[in-house]
C-alpha atoms as a PDB file:
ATOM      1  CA  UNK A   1     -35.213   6.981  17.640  1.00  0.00           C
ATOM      2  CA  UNK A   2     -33.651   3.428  18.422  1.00  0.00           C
ATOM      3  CA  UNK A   3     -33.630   2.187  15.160  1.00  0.00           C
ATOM      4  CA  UNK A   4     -36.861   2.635  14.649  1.00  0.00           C
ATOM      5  CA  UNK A   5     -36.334   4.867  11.781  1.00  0.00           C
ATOM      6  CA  UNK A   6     -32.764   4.655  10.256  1.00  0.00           C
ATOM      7  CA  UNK A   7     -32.849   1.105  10.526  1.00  0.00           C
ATOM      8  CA  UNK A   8     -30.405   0.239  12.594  1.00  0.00           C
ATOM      9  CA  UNK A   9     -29.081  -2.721  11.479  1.00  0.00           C
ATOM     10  CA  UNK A  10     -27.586  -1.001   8.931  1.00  0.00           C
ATOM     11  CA  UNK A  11     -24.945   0.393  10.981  1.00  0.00           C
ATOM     12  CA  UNK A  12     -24.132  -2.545  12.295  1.00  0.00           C
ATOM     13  CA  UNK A  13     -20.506  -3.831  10.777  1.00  0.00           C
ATOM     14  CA  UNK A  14     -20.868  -6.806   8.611  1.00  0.00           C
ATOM     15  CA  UNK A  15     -20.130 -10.419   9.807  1.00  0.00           C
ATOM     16  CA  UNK A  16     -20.425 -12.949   6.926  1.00  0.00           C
ATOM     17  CA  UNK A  17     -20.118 -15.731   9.640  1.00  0.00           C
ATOM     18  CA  UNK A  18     -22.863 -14.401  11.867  1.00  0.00           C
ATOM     19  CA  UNK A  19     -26.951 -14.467  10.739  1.00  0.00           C
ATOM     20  CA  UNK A  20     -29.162 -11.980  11.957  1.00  0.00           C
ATOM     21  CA  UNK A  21     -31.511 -13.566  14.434  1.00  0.00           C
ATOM     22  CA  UNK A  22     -34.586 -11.303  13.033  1.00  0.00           C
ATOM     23  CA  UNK A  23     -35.198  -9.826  10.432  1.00  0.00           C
ATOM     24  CA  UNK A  24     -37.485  -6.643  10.520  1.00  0.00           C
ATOM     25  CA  UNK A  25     -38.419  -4.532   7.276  1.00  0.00           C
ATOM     26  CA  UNK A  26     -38.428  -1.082   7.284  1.00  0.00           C
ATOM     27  CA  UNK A  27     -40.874   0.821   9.372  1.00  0.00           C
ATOM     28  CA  UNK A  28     -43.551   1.965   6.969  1.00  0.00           C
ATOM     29  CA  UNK A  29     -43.915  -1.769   5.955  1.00  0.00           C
ATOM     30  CA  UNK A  30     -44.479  -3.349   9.133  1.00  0.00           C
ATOM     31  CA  UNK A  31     -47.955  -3.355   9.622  1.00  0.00           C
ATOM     32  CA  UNK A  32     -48.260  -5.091   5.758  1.00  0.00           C
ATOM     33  CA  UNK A  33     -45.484  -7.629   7.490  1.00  0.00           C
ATOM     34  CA  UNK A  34     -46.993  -8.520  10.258  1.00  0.00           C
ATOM     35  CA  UNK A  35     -50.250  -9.157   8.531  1.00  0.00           C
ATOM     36  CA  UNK A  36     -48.238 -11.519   6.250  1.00  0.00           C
ATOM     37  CA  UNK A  37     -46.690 -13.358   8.905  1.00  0.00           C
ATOM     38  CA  UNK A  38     -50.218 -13.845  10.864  1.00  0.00           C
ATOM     39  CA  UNK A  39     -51.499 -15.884   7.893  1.00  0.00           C
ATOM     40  CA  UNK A  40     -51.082 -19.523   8.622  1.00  0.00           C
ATOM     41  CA  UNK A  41     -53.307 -22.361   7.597  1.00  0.00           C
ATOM     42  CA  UNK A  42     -55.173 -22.369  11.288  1.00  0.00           C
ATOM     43  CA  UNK A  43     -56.049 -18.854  10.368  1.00  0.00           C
ATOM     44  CA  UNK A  44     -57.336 -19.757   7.027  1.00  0.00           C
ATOM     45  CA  UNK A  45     -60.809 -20.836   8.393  1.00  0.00           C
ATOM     46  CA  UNK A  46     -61.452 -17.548  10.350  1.00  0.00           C
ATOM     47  CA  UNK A  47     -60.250 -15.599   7.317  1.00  0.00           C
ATOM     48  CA  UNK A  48     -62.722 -17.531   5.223  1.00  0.00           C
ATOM     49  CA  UNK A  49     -65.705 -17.222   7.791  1.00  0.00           C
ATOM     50  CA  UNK A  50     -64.974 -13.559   7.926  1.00  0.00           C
ATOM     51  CA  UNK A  51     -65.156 -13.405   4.233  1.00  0.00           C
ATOM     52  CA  UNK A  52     -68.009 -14.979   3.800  1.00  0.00           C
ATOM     53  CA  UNK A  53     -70.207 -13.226   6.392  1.00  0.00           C
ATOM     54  CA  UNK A  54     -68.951 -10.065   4.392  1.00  0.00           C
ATOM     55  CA  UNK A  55     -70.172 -11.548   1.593  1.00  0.00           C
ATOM     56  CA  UNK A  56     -73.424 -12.488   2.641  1.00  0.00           C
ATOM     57  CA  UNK A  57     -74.089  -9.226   3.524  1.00  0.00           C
ATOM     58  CA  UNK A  58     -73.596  -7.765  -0.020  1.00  0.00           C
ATOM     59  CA  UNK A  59     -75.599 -10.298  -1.193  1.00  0.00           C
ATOM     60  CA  UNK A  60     -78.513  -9.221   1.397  1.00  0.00           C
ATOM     61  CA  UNK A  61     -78.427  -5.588   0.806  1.00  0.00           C
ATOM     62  CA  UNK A  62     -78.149  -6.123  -3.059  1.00  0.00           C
ATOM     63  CA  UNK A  63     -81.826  -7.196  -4.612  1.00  0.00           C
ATOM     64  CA  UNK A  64     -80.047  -8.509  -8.323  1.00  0.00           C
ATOM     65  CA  UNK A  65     -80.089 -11.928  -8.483  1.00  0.00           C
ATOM     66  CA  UNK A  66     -76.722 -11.822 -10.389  1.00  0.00           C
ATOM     67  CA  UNK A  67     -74.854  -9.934  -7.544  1.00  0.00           C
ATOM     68  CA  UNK A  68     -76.228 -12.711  -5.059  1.00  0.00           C
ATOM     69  CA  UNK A  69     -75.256 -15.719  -7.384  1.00  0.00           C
ATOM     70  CA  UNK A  70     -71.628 -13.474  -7.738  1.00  0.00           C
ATOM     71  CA  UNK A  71     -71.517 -13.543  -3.971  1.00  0.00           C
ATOM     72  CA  UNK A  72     -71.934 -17.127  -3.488  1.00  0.00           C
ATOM     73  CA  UNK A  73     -69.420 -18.050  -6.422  1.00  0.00           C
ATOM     74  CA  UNK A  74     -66.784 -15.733  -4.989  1.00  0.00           C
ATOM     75  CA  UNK A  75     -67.012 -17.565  -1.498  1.00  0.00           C
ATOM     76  CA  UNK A  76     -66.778 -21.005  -2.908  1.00  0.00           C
ATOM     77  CA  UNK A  77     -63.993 -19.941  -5.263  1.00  0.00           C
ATOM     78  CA  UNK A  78     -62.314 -18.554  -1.931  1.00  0.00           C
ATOM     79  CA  UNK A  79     -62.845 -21.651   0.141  1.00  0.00           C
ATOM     80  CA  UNK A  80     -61.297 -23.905  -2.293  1.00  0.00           C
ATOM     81  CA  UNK A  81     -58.358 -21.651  -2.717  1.00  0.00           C
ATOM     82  CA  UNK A  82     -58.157 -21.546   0.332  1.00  0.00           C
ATOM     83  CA  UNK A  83     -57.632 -25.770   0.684  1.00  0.00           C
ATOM     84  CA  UNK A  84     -55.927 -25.423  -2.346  1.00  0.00           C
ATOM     85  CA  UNK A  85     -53.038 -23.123  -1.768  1.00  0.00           C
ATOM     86  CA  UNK A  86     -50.728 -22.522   0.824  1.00  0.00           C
ATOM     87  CA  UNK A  87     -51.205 -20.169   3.516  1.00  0.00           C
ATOM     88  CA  UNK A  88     -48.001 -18.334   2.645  1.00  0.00           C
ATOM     89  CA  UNK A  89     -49.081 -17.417  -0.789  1.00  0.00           C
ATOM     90  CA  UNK A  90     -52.921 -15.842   0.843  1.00  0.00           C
ATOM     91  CA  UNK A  91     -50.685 -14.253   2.970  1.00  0.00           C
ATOM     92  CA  UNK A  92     -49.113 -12.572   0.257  1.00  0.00           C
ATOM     93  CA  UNK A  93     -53.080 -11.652  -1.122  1.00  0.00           C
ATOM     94  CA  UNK A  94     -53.553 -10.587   2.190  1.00  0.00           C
ATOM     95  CA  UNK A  95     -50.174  -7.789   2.341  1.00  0.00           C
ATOM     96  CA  UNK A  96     -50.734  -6.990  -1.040  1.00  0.00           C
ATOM     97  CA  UNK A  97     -54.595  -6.353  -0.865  1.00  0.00           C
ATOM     98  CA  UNK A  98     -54.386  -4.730   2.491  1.00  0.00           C
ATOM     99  CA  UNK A  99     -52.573  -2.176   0.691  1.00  0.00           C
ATOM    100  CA  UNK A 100     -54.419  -1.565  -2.856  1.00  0.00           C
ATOM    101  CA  UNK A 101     -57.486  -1.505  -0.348  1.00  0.00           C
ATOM    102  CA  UNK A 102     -56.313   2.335   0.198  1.00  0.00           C
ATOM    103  CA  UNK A 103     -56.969   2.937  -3.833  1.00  0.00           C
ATOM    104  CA  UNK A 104     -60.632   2.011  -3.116  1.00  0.00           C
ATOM    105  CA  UNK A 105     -61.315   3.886  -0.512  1.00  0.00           C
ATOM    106  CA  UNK A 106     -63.414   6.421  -1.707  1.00  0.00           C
ATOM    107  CA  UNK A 107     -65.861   4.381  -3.305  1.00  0.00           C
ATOM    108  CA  UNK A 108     -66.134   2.216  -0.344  1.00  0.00           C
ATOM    109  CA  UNK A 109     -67.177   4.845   1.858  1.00  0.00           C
ATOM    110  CA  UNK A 110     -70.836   5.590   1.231  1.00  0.00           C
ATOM    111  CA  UNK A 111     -71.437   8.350   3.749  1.00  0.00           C
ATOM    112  CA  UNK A 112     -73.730  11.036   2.798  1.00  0.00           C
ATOM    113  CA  UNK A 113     -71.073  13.767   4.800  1.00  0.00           C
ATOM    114  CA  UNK A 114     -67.410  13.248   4.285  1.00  0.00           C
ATOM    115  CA  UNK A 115     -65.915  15.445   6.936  1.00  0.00           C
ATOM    116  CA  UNK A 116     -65.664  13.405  10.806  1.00  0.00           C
ATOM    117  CA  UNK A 117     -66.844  16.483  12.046  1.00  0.00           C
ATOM    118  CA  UNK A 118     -70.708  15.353  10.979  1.00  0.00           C
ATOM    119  CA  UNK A 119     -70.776  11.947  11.376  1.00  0.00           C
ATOM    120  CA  UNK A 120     -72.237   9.980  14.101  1.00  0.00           C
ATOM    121  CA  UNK A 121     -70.110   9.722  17.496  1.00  0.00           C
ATOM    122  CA  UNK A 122     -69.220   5.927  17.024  1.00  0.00           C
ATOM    123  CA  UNK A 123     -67.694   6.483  13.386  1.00  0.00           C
ATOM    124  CA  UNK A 124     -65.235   8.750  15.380  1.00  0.00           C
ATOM    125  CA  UNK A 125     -64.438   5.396  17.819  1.00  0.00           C
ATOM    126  CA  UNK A 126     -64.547   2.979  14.811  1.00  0.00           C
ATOM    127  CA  UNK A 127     -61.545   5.332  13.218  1.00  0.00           C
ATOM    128  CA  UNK A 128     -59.729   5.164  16.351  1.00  0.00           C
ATOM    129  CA  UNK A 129     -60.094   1.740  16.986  1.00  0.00           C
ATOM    130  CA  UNK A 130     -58.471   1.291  13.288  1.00  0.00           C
ATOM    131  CA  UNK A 131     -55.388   3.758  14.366  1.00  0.00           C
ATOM    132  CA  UNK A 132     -54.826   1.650  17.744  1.00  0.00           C
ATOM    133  CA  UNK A 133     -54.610  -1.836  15.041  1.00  0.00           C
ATOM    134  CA  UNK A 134     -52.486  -0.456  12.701  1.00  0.00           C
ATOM    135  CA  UNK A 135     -50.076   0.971  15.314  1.00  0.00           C
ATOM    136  CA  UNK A 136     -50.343  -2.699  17.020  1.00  0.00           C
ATOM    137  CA  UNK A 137     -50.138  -4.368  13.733  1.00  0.00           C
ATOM    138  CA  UNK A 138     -46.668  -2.068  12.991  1.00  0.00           C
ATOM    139  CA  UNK A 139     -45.108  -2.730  16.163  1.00  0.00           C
ATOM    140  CA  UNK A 140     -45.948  -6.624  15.611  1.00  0.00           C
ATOM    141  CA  UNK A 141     -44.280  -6.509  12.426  1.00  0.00           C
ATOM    142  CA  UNK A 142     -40.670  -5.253  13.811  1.00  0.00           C
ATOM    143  CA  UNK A 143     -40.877  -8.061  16.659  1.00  0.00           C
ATOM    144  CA  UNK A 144     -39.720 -11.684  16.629  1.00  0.00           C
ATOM    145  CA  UNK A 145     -42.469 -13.900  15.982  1.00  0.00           C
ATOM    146  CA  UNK A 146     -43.934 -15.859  18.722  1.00  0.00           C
ATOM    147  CA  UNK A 147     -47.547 -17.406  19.125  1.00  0.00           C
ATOM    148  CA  UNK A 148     -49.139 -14.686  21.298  1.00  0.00           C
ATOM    149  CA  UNK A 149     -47.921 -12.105  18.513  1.00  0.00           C
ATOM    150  CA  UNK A 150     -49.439 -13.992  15.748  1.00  0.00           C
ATOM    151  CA  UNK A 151     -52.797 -14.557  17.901  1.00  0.00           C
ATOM    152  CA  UNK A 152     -52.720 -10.952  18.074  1.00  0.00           C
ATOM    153  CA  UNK A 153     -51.661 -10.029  14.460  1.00  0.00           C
ATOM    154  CA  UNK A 154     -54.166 -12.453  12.962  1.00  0.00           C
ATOM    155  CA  UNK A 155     -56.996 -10.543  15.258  1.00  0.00           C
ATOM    156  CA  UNK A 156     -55.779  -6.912  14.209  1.00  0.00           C
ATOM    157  CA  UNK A 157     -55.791  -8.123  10.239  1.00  0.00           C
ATOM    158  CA  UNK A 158     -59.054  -9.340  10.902  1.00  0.00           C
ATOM    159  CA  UNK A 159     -60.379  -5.511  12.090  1.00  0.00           C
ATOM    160  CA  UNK A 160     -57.804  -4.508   9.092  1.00  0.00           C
ATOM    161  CA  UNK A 161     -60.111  -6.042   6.530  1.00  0.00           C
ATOM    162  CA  UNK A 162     -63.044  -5.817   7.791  1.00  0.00           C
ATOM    163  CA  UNK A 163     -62.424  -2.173   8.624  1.00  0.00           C
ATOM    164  CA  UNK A 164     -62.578  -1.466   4.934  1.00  0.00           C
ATOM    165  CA  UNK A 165     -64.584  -4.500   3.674  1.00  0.00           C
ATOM    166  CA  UNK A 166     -67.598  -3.696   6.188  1.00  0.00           C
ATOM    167  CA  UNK A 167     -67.069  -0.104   4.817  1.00  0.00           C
ATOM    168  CA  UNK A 168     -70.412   0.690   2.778  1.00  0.00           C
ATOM    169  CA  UNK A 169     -72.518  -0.508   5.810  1.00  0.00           C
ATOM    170  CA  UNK A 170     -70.789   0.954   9.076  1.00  0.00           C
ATOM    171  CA  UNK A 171     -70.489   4.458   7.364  1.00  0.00           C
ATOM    172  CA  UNK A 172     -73.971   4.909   6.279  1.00  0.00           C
ATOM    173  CA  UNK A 173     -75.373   3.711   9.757  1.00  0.00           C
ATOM    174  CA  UNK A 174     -76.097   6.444  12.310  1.00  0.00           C
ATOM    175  CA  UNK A 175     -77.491   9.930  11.988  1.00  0.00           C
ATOM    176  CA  UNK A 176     -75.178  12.334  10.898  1.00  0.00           C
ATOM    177  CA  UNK A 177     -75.192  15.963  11.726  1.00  0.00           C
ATOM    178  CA  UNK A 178     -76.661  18.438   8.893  1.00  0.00           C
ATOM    179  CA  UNK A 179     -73.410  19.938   6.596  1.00  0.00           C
ATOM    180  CA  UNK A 180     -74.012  23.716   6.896  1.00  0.00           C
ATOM    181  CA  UNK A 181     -75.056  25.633   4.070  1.00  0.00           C
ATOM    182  CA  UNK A 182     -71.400  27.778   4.267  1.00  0.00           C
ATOM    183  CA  UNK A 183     -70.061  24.152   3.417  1.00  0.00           C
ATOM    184  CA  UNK A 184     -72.768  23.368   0.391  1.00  0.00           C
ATOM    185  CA  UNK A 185     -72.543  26.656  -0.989  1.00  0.00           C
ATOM    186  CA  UNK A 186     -72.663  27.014  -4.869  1.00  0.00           C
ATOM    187  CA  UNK A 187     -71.495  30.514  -5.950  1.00  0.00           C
ATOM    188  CA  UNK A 188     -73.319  29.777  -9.607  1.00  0.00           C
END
């Protein structure tokens, strides 16, 4: 599979007087890589505008005055982390959240029908979408870095997030198909 899979590199013979000129992890953590290396301190302002509109919107959709004033803290606590600490360590946040996101899952997803097969059309192109960035995100991470790579990385983390963050809005819009009753059925 070129490499892709064994790792390759390690059946290369050792050299102790030669160093590797890139370093790749191994292929399940790639996409987590590549989101790590795509957080710089440029990209700290788009993260932080991202958050924040993300925020807002919880705030908007919630009517308790406590989740509102929650909302705002969280997004000044955010932007002065984010002037206060490097980019390096968010980046860190950012690989390590991306992938305790997964845990949350389903509690974030606040469709009335869980199987694909009822939901509305664009959920189906929203979930694709989502494949094509994590495949892009993956193959990123095994690359040398370069600026068009971490242009692109820092735009697929940005669907990465907001794929799950946006969660309990996208996947109640729409109108889903009725669940037949062969589905609902209670024997008792």
């Amino acid at each position: 599979m070129g490499g892709y899979f064994l790792e390759a590199n390690n059946f290369i013979p050792a050299n102790p007087f030669v160093t590797p000129t890139h370093i790749a992890p191994v292929w399940y953590f790639t996409p987590f890589y590549s989101m790590l290396r795509a957080t710089t301190s440029n990209f700290l302002l788009p993260l932080w505008i991202f958050l924040a509109v993300i925020l807002s919107m919880f705030a908007l959709k919630s009517k308790d005055v406590k989740v509102k004033g929650a909302c705002a803290a969280i997004a000044l606590v955010l932007a002065a982390g984010f002037y206060a600490f490097d980019a390096k360590f968010w980046g860190v946040v950012i690989m390590g959240g991306s992938v305790v996101i997964l845990f949350f899952l389903p509690w974030l997803d606040h469709s009335p029908v869980k199987s694909i097969r009822y939901r509305p059309q664009f959920h189906k192109y929203i979930y694709g979408t989502f494949i094509l960035t994590f495949v892009v995100l993956g193959y990123l991470g095994i690359e040398p870095p370069s600026p068009l790579y971490e242009k692109i990385s820092q735009i697929c983390t940005i669907y990465y997030l907001g794929f799950f963050l946006a969660m309990p809005f996208w996947s109640t819009l729409g109108t889903f198909k009725p669940v037949p009753t062969r589905v609902t059925f209670k024997s008792h």
